[in-house]
Protein backbone atom coordinates (compact mmCIF):
# COMPACT_ATOMS: atom_id res chain seq x y z
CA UNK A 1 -127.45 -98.21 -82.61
CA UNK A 2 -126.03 -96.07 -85.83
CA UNK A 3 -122.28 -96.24 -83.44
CA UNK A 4 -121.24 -98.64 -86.33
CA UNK A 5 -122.10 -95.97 -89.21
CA UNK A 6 -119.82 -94.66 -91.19
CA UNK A 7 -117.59 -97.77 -91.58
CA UNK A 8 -114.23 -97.52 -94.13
CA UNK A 9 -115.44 -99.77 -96.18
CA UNK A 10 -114.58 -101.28 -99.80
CA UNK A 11 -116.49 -103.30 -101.92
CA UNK A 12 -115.11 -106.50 -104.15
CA UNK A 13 -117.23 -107.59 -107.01
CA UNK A 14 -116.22 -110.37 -109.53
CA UNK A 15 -118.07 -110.17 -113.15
CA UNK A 16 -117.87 -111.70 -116.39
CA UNK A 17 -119.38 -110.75 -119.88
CA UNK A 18 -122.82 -108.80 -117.86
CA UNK A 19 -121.93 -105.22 -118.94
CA UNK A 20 -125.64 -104.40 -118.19
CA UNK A 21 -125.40 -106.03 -114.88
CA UNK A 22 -122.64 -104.31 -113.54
CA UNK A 23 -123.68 -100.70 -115.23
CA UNK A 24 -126.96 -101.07 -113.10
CA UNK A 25 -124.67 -102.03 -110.62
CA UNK A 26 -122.04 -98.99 -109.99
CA UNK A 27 -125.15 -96.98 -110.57
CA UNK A 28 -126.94 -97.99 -107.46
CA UNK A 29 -123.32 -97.68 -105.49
CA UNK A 30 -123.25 -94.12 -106.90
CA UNK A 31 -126.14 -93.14 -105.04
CA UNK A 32 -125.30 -94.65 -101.83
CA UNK A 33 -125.65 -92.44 -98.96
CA UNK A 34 -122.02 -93.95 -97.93
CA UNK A 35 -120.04 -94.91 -100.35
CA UNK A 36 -117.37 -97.07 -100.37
CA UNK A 37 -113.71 -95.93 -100.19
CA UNK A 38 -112.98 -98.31 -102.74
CA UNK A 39 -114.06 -100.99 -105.27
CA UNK A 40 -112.33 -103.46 -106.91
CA UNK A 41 -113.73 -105.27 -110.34
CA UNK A 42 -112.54 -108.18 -110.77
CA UNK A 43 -113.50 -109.40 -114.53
CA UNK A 44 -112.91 -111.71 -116.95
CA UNK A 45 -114.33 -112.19 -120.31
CA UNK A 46 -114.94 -109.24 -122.44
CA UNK A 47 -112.98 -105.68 -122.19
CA UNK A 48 -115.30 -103.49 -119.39
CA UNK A 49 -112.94 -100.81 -119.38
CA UNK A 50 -114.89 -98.46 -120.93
CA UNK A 51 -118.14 -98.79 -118.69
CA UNK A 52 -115.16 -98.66 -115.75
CA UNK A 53 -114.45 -95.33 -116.90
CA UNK A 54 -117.23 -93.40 -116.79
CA UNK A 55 -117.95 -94.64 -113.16
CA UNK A 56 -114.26 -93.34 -112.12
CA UNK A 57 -115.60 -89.84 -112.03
CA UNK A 58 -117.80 -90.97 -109.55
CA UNK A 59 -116.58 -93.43 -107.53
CA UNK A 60 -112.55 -94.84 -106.30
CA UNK A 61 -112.88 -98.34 -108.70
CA UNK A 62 -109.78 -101.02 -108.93
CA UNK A 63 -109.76 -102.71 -111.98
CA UNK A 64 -108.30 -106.42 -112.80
CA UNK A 65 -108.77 -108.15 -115.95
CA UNK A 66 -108.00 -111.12 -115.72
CA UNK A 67 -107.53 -114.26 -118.43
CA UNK A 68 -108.61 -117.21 -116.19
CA UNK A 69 -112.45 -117.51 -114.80
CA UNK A 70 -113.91 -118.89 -111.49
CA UNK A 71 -115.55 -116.72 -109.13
CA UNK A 72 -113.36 -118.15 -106.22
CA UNK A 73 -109.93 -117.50 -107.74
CA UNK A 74 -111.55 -113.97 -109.04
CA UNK A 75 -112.23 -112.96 -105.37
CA UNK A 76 -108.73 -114.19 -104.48
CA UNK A 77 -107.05 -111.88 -106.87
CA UNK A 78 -109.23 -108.49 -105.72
CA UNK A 79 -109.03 -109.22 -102.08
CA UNK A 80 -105.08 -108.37 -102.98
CA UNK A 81 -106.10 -105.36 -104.32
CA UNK A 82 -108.37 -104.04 -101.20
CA UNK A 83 -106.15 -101.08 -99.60
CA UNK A 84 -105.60 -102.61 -95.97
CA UNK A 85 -106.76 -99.67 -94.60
CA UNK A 86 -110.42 -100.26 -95.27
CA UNK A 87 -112.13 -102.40 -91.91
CA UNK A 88 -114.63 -103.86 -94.21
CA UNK A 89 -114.90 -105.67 -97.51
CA UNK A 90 -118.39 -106.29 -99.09
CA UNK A 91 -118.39 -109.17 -101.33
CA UNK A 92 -121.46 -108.24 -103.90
CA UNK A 93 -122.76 -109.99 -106.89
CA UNK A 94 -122.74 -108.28 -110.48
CA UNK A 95 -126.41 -108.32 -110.66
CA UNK A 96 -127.38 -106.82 -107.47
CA UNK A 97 -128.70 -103.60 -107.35
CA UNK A 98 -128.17 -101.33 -103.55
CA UNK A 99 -130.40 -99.07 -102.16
CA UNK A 100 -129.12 -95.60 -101.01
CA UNK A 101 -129.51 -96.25 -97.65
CA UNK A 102 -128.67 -100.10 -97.97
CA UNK A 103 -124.47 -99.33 -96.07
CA UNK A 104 -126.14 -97.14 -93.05
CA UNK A 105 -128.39 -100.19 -92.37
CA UNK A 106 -125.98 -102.90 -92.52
CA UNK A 107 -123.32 -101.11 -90.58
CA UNK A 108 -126.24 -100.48 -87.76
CA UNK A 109 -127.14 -103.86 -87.08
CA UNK A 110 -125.95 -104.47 -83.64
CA UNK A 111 -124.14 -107.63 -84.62
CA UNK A 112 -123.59 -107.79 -88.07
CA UNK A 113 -123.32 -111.55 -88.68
CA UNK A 114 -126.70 -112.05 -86.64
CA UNK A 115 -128.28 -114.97 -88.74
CA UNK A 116 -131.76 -112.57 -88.89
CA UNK A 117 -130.20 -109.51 -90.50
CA UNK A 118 -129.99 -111.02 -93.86
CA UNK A 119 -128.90 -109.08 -97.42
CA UNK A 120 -128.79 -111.08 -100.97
CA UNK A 121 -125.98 -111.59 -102.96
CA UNK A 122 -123.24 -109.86 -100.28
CA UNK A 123 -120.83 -111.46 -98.71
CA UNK A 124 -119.42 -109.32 -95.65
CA UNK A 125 -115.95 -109.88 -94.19
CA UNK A 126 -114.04 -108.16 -91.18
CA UNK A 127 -110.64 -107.35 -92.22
CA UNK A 128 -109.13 -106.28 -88.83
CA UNK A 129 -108.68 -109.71 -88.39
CA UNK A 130 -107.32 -110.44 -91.83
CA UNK A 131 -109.73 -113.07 -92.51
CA UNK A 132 -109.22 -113.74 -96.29
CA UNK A 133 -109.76 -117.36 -96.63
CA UNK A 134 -112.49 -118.10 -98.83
CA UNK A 135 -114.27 -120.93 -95.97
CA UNK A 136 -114.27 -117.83 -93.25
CA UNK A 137 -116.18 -115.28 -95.35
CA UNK A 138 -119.13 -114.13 -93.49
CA UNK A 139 -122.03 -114.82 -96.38
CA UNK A 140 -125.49 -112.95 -95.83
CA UNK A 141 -128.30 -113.52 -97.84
CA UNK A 142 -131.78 -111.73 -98.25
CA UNK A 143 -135.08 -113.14 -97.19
């Protein structure tokens, strides 16, 4: 059932020196049919705050830069960032690319961890129960 649609929602995507990547990227988010509330970048490497920019107009982006690399302690620093508001964080690669209607299907699976409904490169992780350890993150991957 669509009850789930609709979600508050962010989205948490680590990144380093793929400018291209992540362009392609925030494009697809822009033209989701529900976008997120917020995103946080999380990126290391070289400066991305110009591609940042012109995506602000668009979209509600968080953006860390920071000096030390690792895609683990990356996602530790922007799950501080997510506004604890939001009831869901999607953990998505730099080089995935989302399909408009990508959210409204994910948030209508009747149990969204089911080990069928599968997506690649997102993580997915309830935050009503604060679940922020790295172990607990619900991973999803596409077949």
């Amino acid at each position: 059932g669509g009850s789930m649609s609709k979600k508050k929602y962010g989205i948490l995507v680590t990144t380093k020196d793929r400018e291209l990547y992540l362009a392609a990227f925030l494009e697809s988010v822009s033209k989701l049919h529900e976008k997120p509330q917020q995103i946080v970048i999380v990126s290391t490497g070289k400066e991305i705050e110009r591609l940042i920019d012109k995506y602000r107009l668009v979209l509600n982006i968080d953006h860390l830069h920071s000096e030390k690399g690792g895609q683990t302690f990356q996602k530790k620093l922007g799950i501080n960032l997510i506004n604890a508001t939001l009831e869901w964080v999607l953990f998505c690669d730099d080089d995935i690319l989302l399909f408009p209607e990508t959210i409204t299907e994910l948030f209508s699976f009747e149990e969204i961890a089911d080990e069928s409904k599968k997506i690649v490169g997102v993580g997915l992780m309830d935050l009503s129960n604060k679940i922020i350890e790295y172990k607990n993150w619900i991973k999803i991957f596409y077949t």
